[in-house]
C-alpha atoms as a PDB file:
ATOM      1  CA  UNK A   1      20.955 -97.026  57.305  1.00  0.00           C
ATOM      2  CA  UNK A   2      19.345 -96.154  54.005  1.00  0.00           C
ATOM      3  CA  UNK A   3      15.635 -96.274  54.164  1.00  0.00           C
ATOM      4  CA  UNK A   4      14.957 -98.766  51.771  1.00  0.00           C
ATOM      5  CA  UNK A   5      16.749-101.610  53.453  1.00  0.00           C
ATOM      6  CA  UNK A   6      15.401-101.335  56.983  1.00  0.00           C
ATOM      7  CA  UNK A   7      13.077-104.015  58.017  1.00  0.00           C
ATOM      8  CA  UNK A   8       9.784-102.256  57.869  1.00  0.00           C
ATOM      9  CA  UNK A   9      10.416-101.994  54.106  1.00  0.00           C
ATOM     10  CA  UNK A  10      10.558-105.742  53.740  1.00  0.00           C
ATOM     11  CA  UNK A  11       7.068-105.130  52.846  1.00  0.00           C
ATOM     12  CA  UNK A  12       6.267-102.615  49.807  1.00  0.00           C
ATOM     13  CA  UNK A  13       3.033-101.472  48.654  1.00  0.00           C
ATOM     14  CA  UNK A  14       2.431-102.152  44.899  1.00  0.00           C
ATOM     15  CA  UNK A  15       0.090 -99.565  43.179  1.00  0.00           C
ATOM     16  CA  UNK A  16      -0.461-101.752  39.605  1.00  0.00           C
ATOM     17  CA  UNK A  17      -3.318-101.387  37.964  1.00  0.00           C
ATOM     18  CA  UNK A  18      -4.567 -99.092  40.434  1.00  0.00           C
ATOM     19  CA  UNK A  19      -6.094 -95.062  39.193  1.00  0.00           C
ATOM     20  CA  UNK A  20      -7.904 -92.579  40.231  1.00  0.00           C
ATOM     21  CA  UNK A  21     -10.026 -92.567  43.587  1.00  0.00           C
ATOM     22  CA  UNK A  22      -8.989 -96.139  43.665  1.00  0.00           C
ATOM     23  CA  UNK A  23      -5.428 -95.780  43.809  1.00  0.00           C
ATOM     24  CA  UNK A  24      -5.847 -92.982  45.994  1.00  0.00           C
ATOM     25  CA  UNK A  25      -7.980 -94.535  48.534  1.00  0.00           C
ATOM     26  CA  UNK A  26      -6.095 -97.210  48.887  1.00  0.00           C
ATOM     27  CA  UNK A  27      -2.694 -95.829  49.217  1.00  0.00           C
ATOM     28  CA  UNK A  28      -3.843 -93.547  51.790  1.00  0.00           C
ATOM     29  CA  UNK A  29      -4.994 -96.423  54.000  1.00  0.00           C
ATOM     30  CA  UNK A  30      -1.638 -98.219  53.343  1.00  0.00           C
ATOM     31  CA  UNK A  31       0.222 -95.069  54.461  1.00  0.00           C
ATOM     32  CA  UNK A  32      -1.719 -95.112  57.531  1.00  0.00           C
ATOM     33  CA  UNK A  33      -1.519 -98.725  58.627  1.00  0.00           C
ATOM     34  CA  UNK A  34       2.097 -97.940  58.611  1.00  0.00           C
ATOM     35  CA  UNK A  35       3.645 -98.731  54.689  1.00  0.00           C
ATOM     36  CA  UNK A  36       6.863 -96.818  53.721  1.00  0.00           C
ATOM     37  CA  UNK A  37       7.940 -98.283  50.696  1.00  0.00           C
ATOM     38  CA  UNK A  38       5.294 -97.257  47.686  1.00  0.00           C
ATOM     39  CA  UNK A  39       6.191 -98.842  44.249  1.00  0.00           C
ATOM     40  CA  UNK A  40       5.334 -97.846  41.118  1.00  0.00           C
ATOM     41  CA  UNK A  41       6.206 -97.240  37.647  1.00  0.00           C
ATOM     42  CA  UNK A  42       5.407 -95.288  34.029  1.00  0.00           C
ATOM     43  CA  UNK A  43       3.611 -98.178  32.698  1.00  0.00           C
ATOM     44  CA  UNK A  44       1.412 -97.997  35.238  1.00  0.00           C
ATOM     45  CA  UNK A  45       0.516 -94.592  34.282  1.00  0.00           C
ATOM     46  CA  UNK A  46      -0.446 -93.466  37.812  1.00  0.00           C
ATOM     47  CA  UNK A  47       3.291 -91.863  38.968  1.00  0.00           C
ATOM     48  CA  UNK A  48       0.687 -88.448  39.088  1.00  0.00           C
ATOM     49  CA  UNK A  49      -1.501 -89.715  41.452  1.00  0.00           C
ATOM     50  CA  UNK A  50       0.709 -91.329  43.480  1.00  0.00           C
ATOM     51  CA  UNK A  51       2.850 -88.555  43.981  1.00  0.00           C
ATOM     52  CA  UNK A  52       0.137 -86.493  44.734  1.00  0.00           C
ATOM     53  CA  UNK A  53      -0.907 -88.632  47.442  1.00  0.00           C
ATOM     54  CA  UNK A  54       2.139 -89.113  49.197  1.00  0.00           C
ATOM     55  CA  UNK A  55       3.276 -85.028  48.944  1.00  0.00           C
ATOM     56  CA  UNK A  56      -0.648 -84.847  50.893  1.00  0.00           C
ATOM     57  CA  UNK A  57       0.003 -87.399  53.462  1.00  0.00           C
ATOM     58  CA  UNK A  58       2.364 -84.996  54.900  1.00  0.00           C
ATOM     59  CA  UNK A  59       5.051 -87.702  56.032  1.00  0.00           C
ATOM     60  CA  UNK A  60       8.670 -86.996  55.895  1.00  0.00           C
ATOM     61  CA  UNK A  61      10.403 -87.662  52.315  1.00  0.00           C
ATOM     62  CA  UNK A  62      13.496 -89.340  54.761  1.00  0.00           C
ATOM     63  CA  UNK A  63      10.500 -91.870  55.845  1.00  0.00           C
ATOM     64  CA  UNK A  64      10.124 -93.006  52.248  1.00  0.00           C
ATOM     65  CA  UNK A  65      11.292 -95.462  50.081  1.00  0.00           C
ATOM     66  CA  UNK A  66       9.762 -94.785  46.800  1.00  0.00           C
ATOM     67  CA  UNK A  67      10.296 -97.474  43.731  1.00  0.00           C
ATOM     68  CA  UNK A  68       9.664 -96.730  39.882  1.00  0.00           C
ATOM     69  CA  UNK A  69      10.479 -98.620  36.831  1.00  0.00           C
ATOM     70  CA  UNK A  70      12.324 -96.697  33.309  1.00  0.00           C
ATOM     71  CA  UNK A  71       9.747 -99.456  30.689  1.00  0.00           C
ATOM     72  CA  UNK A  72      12.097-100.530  27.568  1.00  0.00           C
ATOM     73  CA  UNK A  73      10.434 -98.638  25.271  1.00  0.00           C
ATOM     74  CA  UNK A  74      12.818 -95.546  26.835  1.00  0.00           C
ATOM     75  CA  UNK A  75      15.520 -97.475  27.153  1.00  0.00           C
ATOM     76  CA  UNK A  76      17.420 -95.549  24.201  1.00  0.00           C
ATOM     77  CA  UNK A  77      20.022 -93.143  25.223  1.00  0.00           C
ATOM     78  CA  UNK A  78      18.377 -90.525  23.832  1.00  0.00           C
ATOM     79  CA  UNK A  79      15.187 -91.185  26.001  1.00  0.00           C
ATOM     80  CA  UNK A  80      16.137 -92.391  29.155  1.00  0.00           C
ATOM     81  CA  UNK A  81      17.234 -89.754  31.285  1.00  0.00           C
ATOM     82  CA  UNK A  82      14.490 -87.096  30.167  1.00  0.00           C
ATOM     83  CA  UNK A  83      12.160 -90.741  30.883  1.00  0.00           C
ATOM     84  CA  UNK A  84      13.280 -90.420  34.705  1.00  0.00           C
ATOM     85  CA  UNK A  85      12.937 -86.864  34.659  1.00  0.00           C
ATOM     86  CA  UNK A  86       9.733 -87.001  33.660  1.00  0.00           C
ATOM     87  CA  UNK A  87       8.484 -89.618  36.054  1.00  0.00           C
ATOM     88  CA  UNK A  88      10.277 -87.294  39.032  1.00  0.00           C
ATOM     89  CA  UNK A  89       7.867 -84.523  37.950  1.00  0.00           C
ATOM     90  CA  UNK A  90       5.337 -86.859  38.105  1.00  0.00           C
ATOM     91  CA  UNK A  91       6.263 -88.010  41.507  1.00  0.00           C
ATOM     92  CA  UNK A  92       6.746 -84.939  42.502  1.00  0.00           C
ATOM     93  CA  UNK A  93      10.252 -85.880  43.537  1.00  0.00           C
ATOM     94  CA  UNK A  94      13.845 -84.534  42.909  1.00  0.00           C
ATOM     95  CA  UNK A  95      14.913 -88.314  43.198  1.00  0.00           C
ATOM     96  CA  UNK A  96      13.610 -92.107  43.234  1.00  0.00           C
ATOM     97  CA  UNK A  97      14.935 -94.296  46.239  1.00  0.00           C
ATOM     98  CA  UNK A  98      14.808 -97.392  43.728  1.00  0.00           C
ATOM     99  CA  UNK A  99      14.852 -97.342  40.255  1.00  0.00           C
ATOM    100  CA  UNK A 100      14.260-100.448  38.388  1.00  0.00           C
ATOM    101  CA  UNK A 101      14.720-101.397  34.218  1.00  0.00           C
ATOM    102  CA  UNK A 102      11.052-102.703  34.218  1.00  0.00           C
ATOM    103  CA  UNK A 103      11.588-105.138  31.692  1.00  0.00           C
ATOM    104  CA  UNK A 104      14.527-106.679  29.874  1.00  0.00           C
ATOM    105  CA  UNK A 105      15.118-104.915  26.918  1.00  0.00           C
ATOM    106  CA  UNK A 106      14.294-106.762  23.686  1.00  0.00           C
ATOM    107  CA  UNK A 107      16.658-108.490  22.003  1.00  0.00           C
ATOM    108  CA  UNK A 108      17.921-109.476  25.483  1.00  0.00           C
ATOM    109  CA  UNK A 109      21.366-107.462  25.420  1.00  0.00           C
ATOM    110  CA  UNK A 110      20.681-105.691  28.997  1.00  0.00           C
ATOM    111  CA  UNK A 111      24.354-103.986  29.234  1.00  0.00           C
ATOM    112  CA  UNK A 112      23.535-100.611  27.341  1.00  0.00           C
ATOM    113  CA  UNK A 113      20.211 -99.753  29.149  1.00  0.00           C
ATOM    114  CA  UNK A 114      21.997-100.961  32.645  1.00  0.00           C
ATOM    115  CA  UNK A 115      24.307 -98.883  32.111  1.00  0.00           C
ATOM    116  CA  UNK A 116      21.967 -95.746  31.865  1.00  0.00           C
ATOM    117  CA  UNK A 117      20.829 -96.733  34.549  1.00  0.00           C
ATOM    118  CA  UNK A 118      24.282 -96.185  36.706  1.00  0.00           C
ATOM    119  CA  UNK A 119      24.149 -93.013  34.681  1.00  0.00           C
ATOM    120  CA  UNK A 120      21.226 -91.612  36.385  1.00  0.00           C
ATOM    121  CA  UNK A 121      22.461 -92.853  39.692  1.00  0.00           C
ATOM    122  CA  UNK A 122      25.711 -90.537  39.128  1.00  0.00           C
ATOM    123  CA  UNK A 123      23.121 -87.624  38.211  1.00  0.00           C
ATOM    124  CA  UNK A 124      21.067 -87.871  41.894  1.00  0.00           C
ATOM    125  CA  UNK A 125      18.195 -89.300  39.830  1.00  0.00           C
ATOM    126  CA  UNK A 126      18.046 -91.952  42.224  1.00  0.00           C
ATOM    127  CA  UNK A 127      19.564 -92.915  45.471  1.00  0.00           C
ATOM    128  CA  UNK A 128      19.576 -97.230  44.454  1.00  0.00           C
ATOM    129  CA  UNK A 129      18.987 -99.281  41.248  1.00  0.00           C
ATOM    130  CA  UNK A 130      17.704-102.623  40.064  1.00  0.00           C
ATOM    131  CA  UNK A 131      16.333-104.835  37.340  1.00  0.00           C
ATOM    132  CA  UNK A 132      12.932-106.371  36.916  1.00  0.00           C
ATOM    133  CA  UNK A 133      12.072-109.919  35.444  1.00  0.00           C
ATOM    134  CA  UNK A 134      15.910-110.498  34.820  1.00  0.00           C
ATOM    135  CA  UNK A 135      16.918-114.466  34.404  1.00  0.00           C
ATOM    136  CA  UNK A 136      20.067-115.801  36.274  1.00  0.00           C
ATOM    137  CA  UNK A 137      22.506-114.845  32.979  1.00  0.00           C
ATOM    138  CA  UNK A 138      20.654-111.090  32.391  1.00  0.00           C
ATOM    139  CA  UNK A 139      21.503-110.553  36.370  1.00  0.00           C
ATOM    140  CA  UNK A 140      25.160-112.149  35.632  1.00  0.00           C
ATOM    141  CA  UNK A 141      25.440-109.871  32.963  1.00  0.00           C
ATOM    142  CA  UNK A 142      23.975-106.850  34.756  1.00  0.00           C
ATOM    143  CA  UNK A 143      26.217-107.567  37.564  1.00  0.00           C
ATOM    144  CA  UNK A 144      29.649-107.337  35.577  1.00  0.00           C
ATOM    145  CA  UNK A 145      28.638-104.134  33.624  1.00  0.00           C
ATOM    146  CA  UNK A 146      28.729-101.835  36.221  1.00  0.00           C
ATOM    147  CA  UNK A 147      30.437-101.021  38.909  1.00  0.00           C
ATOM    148  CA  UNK A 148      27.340 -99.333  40.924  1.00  0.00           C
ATOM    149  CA  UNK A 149      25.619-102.404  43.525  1.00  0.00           C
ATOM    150  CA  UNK A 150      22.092-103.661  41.900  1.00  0.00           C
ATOM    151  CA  UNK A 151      20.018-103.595  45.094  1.00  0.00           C
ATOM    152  CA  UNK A 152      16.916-105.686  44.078  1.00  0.00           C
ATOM    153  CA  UNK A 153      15.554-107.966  40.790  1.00  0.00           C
ATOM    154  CA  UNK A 154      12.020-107.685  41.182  1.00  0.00           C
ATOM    155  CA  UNK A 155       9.919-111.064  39.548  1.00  0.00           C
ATOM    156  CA  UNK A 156       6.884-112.784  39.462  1.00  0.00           C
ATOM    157  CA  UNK A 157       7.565-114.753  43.037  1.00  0.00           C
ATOM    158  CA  UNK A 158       4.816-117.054  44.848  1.00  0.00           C
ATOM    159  CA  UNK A 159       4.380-120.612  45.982  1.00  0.00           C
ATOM    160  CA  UNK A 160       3.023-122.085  43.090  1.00  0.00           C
ATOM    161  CA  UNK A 161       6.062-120.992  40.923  1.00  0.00           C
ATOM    162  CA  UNK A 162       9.288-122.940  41.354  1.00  0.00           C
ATOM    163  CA  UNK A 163      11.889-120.103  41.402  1.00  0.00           C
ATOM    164  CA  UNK A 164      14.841-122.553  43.201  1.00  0.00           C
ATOM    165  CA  UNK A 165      17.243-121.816  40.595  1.00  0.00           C
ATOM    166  CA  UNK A 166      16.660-118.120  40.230  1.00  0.00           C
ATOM    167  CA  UNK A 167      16.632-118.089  43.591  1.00  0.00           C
ATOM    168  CA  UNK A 168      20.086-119.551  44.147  1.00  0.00           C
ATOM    169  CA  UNK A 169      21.547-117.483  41.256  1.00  0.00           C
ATOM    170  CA  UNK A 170      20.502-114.284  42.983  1.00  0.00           C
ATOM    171  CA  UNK A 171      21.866-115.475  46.378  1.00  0.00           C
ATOM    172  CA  UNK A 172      24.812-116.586  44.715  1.00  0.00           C
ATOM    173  CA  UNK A 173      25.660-113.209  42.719  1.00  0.00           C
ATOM    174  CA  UNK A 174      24.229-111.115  45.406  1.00  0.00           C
ATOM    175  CA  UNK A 175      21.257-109.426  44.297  1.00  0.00           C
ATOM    176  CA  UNK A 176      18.338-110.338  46.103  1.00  0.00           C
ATOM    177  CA  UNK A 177      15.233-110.450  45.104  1.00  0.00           C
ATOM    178  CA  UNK A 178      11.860-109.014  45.528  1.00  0.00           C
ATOM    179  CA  UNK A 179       8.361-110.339  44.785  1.00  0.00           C
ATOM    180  CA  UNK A 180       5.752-109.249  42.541  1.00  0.00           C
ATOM    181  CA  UNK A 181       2.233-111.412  42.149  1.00  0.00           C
ATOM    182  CA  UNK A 182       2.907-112.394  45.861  1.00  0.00           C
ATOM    183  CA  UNK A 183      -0.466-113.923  45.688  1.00  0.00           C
ATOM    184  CA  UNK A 184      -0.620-115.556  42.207  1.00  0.00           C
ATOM    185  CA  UNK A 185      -3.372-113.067  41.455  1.00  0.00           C
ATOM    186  CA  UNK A 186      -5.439-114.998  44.524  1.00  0.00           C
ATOM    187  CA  UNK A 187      -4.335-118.460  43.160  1.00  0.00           C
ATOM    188  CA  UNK A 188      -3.326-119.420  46.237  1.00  0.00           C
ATOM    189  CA  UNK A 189      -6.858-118.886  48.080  1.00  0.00           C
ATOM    190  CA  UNK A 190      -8.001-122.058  46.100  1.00  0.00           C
ATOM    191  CA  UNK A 191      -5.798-124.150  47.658  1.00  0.00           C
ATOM    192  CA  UNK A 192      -6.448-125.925  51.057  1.00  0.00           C
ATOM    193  CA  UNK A 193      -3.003-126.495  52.656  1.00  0.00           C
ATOM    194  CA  UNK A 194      -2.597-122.518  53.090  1.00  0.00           C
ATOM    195  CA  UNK A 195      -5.964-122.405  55.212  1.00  0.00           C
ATOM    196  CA  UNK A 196      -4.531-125.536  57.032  1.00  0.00           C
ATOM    197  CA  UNK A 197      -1.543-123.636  57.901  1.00  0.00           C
ATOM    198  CA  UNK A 198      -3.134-120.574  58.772  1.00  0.00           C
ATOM    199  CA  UNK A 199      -5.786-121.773  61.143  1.00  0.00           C
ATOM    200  CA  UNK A 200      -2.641-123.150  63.252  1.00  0.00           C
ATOM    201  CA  UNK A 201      -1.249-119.866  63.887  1.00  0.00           C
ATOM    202  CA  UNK A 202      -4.231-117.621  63.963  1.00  0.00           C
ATOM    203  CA  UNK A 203      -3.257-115.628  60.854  1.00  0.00           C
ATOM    204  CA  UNK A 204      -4.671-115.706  57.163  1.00  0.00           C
ATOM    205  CA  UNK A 205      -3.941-117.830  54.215  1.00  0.00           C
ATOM    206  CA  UNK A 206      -2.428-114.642  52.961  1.00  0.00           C
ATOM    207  CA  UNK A 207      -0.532-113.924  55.527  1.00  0.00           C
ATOM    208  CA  UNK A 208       0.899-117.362  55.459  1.00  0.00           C
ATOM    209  CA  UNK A 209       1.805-116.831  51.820  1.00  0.00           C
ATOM    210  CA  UNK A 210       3.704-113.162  52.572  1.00  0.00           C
ATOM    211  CA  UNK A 211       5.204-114.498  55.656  1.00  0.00           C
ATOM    212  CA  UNK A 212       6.685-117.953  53.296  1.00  0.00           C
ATOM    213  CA  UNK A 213       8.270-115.380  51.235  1.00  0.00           C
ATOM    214  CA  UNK A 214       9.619-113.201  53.344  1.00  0.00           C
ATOM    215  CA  UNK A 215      11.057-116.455  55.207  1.00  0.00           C
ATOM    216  CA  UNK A 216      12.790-117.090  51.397  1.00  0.00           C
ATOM    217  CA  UNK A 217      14.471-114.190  52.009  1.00  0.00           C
ATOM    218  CA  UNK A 218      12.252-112.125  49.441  1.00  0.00           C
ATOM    219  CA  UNK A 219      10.887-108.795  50.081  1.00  0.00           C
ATOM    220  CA  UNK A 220       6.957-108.523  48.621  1.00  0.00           C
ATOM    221  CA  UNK A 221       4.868-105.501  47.182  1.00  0.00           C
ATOM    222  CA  UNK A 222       1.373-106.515  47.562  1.00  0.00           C
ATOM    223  CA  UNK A 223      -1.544-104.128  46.583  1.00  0.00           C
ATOM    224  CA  UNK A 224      -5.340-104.357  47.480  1.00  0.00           C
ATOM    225  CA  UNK A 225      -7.942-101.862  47.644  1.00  0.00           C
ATOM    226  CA  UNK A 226      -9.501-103.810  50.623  1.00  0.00           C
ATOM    227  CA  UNK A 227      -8.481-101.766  54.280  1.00  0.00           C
ATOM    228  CA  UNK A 228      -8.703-105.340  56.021  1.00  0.00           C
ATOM    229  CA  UNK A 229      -6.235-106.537  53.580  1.00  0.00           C
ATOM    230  CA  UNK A 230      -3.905-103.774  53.310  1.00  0.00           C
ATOM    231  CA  UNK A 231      -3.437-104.194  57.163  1.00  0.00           C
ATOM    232  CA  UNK A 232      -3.146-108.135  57.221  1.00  0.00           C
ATOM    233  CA  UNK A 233      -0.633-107.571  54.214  1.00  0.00           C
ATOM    234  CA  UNK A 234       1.564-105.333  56.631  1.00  0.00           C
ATOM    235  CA  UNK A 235       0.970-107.667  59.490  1.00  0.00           C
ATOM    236  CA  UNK A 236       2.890-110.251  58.705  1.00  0.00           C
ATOM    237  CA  UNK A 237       6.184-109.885  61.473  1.00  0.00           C
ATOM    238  CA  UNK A 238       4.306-111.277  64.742  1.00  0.00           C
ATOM    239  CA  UNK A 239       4.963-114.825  63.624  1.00  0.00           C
ATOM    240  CA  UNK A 240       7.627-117.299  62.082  1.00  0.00           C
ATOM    241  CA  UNK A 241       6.211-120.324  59.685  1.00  0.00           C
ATOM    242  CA  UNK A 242       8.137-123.592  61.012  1.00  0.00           C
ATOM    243  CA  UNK A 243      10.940-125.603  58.665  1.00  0.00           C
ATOM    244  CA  UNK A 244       8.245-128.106  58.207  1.00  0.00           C
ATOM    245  CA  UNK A 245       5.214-125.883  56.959  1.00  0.00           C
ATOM    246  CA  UNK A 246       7.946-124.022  54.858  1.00  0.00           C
ATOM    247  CA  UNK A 247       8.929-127.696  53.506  1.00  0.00           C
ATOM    248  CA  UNK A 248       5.046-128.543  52.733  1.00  0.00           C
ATOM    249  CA  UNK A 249       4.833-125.393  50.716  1.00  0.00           C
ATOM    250  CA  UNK A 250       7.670-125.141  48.873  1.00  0.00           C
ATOM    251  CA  UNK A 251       6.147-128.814  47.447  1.00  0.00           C
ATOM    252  CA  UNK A 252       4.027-126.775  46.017  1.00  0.00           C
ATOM    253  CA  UNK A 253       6.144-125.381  42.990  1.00  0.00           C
ATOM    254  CA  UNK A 254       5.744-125.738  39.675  1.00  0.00           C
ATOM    255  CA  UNK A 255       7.092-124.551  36.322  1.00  0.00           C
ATOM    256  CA  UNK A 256       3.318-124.482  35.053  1.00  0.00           C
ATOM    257  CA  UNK A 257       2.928-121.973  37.650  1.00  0.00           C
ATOM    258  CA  UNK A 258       3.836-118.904  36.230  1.00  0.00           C
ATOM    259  CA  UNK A 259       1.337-116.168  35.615  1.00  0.00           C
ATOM    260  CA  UNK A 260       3.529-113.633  33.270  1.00  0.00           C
ATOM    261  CA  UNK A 261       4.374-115.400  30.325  1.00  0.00           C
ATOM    262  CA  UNK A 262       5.548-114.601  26.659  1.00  0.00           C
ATOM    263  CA  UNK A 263       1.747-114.610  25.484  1.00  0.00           C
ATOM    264  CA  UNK A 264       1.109-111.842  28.579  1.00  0.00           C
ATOM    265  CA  UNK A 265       4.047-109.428  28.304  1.00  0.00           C
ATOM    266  CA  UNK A 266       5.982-109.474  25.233  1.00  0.00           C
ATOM    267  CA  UNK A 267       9.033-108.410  26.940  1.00  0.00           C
ATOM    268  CA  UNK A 268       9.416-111.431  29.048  1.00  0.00           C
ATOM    269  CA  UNK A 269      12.437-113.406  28.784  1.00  0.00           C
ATOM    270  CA  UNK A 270      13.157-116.811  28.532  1.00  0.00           C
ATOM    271  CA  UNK A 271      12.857-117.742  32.252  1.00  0.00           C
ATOM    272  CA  UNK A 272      14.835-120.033  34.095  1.00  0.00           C
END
């Protein structure tokens, strides 16, 4: 089974904005409480120091499932492929397990730059590929353009967004999703029910959020700089939320719930 869509990798460790001894520190401790699925991407600007760390942990590339993202600024034909390349060097890697279109391109024809993306799949560039904050039509579209399986559509995914319909989409055209914001950039915290919830199984309120999204049949990249919190983050397997707490939660969506917006990331499409 490839790597990337074993179990353990339900849960991915997201290395946005982290730099420098930060990023460093932190991915080392994620590494060692057992992460093996690391995701990154150019925009980030720390591919360098991420591959870095991973060629120093010493584990084995076959253990790995390492994610990065071409941005649409290199989504020309004439950039593209030397864009991967480049972030391979970077990586220190002669291939991505994931690679994801970060962003739909502007305009919001996503046919041309999916299909480079095929492309560097044919050229060993990478071993899987996906989209990023795609809507239900852009992953329709996606879908039909190439003959090469989309593995993942990675979006802004927590409870206080209602993602039903994308959701459904996804499950209906067969490209599931993954999360991004997990948290809602520690939204959630202010919110009483997820406390509640946690106190009656003797986890966190994080955990209870990871856990709800896993049990949506979402994988999650979650970053922290915080040991305690890198481990509760990967500790999220020993228990199962009932239909009922799942029920009270998923109350909790709402289309004013969305954290990346137009006015945040000028790429963003119009969302479902």
């Amino acid at each position: 089974m490839n790597i990337c869509f074993q179990k353990t990798n339900q849960r991915a460790f997201g290395t946005w904005p982290l730099k420098g001894d930060d990023l460093r520190s932190a991915l080392e401790t994620a590494l060692d409480v057992g992460y093996r699925a690391i995701d990154t991407a150019k925009m980030y600007g720390n591919e360098a120091e991420v591959g870095a760390t991973i060629a120093a942990s010493g584990i084995p590339r076959d253990d790995l499932c390492v994610t990065t993202k071409v941005p649409p600024d290199n989504f020309d034909p004439d950039r593209f492929i030397s864009s991967v390349e480049k972030s391979l060097a970077d990586l220190r890697l002669d291939h991505v397990d994931i690679l994801l279109l970060h962003w739909p391109p502007m305009g919001g024809d996503v046919v041309p730059p999916v299909r480079l993306l095929a492309e560097a799949r044919e050229r060993g560039l990478a071993k899987n590929i996906g989209v990023s904050n795609f809507n239900a039509k852009m992953l329709r579209d996606a879908k039909s353009a190439i003959e090469a399986p989309i593995v993942t559509n990675q979006v802004e995914f927590h409870p206080l967004i209602d993602q039903t319909t994308l959701l459904a989409a996804a499950s209906e055209i067969g490209i599931p999703l993954s999360a991004y914001c997990s948290v809602a950039r520690g939204a959630v915290f202010k919110m009483p029910i997820f406390g509640e919830i946690a106190d009656a199984y003797g986890v966190t309120a994080g955990q209870v959020v990871l856990r709800w999204i896993l049990q949506k049949g979402v994988s999650v990249n979650t970053m922290s700089t915080n040991p305690a919190n890198i481990r509760a983050n990967f500790d999220v397997m020993g228990f199962t939320l009932s239909c009922v707490d799942m029920a009270r939660i998923d109350a909790l969506g709402s289309a004013h719930g969305r954290i990346v917006t137009k006015d945040v990331v000028r790429y963003a499409p119009d969302w479902d």
